[in-house]
C-alpha atoms as a PDB file:
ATOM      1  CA  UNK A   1       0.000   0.000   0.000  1.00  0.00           C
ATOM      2  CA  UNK A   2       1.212   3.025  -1.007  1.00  0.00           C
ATOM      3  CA  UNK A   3      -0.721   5.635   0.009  1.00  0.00           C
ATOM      4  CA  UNK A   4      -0.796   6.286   3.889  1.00  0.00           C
ATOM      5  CA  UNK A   5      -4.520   6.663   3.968  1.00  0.00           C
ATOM      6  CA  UNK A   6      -5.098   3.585   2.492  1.00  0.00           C
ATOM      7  CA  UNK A   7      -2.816   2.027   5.080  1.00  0.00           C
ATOM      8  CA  UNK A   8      -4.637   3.669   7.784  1.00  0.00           C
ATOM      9  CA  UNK A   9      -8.268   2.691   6.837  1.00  0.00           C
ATOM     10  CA  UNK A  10      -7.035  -0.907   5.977  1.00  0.00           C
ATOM     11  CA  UNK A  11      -5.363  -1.354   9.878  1.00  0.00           C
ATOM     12  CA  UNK A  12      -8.262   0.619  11.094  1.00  0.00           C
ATOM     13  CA  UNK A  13     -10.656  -1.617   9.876  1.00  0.00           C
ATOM     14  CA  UNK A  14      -8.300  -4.463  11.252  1.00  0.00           C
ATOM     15  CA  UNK A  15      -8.891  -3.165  14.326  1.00  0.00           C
ATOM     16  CA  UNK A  16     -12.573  -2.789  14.537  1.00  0.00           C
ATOM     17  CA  UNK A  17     -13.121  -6.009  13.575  1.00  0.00           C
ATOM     18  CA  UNK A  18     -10.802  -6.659  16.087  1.00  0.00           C
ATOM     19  CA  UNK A  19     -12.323  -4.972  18.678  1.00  0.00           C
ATOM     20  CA  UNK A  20     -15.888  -6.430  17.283  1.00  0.00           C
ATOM     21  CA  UNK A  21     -14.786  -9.639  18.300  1.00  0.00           C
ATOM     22  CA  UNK A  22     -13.668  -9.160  21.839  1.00  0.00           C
ATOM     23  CA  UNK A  23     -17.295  -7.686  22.249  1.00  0.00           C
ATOM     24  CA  UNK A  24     -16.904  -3.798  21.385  1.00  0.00           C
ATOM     25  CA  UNK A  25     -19.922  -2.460  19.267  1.00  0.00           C
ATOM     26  CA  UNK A  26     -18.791   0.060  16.846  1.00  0.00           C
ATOM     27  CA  UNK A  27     -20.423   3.220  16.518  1.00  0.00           C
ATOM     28  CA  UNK A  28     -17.896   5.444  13.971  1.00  0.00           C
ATOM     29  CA  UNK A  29     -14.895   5.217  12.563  1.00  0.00           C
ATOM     30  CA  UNK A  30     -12.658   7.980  11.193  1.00  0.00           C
ATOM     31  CA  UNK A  31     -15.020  10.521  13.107  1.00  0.00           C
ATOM     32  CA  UNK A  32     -13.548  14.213  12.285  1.00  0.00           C
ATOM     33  CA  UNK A  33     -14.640  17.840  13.474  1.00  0.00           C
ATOM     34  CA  UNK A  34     -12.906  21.219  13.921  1.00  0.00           C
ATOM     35  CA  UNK A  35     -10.906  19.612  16.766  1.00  0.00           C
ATOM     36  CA  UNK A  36      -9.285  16.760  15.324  1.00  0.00           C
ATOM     37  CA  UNK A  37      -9.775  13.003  14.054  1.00  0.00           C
ATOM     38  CA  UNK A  38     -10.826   9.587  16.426  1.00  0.00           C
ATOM     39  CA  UNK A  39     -10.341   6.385  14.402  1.00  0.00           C
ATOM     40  CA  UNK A  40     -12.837   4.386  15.827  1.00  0.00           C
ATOM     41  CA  UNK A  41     -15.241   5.463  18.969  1.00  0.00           C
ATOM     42  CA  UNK A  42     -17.284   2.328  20.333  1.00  0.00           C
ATOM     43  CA  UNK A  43     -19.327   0.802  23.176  1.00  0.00           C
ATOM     44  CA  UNK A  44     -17.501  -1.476  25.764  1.00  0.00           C
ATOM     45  CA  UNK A  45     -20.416  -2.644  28.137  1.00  0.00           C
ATOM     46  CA  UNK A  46     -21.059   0.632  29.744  1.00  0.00           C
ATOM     47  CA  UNK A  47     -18.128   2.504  28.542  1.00  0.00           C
ATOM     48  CA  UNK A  48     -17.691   5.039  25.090  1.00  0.00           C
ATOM     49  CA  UNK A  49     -14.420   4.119  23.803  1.00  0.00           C
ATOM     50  CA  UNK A  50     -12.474   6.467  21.880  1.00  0.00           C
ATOM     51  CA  UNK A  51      -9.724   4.353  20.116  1.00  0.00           C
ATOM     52  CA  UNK A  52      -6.886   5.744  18.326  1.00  0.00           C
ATOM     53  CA  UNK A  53      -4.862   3.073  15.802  1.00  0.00           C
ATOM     54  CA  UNK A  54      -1.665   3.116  15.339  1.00  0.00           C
ATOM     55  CA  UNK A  55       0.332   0.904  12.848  1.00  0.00           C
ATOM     56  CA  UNK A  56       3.687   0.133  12.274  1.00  0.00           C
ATOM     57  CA  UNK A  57       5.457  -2.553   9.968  1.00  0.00           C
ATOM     58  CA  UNK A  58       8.621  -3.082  12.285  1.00  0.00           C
ATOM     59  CA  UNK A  59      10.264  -1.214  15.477  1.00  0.00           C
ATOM     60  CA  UNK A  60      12.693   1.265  13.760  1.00  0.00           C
ATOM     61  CA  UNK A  61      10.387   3.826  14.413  1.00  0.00           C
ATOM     62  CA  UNK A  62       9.627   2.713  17.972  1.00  0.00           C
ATOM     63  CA  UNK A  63       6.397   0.570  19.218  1.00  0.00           C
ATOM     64  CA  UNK A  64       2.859   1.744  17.752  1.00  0.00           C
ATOM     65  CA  UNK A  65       1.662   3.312  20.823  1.00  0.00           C
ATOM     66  CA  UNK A  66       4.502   5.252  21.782  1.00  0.00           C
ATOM     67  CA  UNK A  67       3.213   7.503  18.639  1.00  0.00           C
ATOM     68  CA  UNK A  68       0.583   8.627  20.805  1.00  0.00           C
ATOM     69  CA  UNK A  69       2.277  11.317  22.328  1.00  0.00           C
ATOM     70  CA  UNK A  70       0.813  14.418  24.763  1.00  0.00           C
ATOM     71  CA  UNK A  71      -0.026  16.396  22.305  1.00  0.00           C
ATOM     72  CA  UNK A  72      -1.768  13.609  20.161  1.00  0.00           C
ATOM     73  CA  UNK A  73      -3.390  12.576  23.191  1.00  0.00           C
ATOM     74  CA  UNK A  74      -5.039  16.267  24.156  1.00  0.00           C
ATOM     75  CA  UNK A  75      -6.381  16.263  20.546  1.00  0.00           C
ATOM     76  CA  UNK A  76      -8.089  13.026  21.291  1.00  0.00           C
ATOM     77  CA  UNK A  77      -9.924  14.633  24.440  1.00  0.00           C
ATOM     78  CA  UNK A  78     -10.657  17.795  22.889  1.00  0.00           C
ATOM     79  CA  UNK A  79     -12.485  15.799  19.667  1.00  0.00           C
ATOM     80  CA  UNK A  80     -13.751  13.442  21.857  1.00  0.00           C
ATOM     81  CA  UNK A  81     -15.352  16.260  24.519  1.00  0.00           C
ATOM     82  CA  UNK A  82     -16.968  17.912  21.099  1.00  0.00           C
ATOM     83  CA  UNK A  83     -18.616  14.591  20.306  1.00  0.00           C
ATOM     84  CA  UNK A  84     -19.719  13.995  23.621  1.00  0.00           C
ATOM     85  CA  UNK A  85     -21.373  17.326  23.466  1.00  0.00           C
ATOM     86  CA  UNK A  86     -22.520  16.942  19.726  1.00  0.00           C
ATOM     87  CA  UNK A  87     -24.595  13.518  20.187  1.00  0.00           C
ATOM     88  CA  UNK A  88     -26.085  14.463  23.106  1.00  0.00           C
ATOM     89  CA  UNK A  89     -23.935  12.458  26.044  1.00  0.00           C
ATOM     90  CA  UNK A  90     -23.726  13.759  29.474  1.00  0.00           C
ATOM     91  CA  UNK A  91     -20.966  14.435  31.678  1.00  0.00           C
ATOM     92  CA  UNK A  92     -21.310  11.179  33.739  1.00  0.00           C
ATOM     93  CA  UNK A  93     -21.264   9.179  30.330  1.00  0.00           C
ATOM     94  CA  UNK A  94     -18.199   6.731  31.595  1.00  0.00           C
ATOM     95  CA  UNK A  95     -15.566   7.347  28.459  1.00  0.00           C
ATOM     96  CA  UNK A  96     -11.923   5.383  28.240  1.00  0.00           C
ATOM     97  CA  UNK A  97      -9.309   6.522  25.670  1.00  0.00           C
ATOM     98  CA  UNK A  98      -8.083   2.933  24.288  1.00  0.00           C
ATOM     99  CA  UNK A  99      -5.256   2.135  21.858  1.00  0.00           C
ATOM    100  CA  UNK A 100      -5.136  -0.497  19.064  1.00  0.00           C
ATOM    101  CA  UNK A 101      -1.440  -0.767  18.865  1.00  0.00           C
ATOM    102  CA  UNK A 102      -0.344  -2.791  15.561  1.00  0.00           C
ATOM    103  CA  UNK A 103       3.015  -4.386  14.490  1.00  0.00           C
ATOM    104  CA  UNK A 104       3.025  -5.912  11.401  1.00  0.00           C
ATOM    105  CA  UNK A 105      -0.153  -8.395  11.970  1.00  0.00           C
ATOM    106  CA  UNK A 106      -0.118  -8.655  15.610  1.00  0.00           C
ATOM    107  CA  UNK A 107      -2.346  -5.900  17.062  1.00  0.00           C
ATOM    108  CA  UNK A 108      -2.452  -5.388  20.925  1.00  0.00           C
ATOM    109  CA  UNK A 109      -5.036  -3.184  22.861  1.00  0.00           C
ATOM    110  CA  UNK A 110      -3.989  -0.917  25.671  1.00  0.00           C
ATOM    111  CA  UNK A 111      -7.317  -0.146  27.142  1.00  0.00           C
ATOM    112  CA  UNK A 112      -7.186   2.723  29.487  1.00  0.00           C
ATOM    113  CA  UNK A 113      -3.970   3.613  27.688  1.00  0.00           C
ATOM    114  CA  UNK A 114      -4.169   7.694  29.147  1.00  0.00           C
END
């Protein structure tokens, strides 16, 4: 795959099928507003899960997660507070921020990862 969008959307639907089997419903993938981007955000039993992917084919460029940096991860909350707002979810709605780390094939979920 050439193109890095392509690459994305392939891994992220990886992941959500991923994620679909170990129970998660999804409810939107590649959500986007003024704020920012969230690659997947789904339902884990009583929890909205905002998911970020994050792909890599080897380690040269360090583990998958570690690309999730402070500043990636303040992005996530601010998107994630607009959609809260947006759809209608209050302020007790129990949210997680989860990663779907993947190397190569092997993906690994951090759940509570910040």
């Amino acid at each position: 795959m050439d193109n890095k969008r392509e690459t994305g959307s392939y891994y992220e639907e990886k992941a959500a099928a991923f994620l679909q089997k170990k129970g998660y419903e999804i409810l939107e993938k590649n959500y986007r507003n003024r704020s920012g981007e969230i690659d997947l955000i789904a339902r884990d039993g009583g929890y909205l899960v905002f998911v970020e992917v994050k792909y890599r084919s080897d380690l040269r460029n360090g583990w998958p997660e570690e690309a999730v940096d402070a500043r990636k991860q303040m992005k996530i909350r601010q998107t994630a507070r607009y959609y809260l707002y947006s759809h209608g979810y209050t302020e007790e709605t129990p949210c997680r921020f989860d990663v779907a780390a993947i190397l190569g094939e092997e993906i690994r979920l951090i759940k509570n990862a910040f």
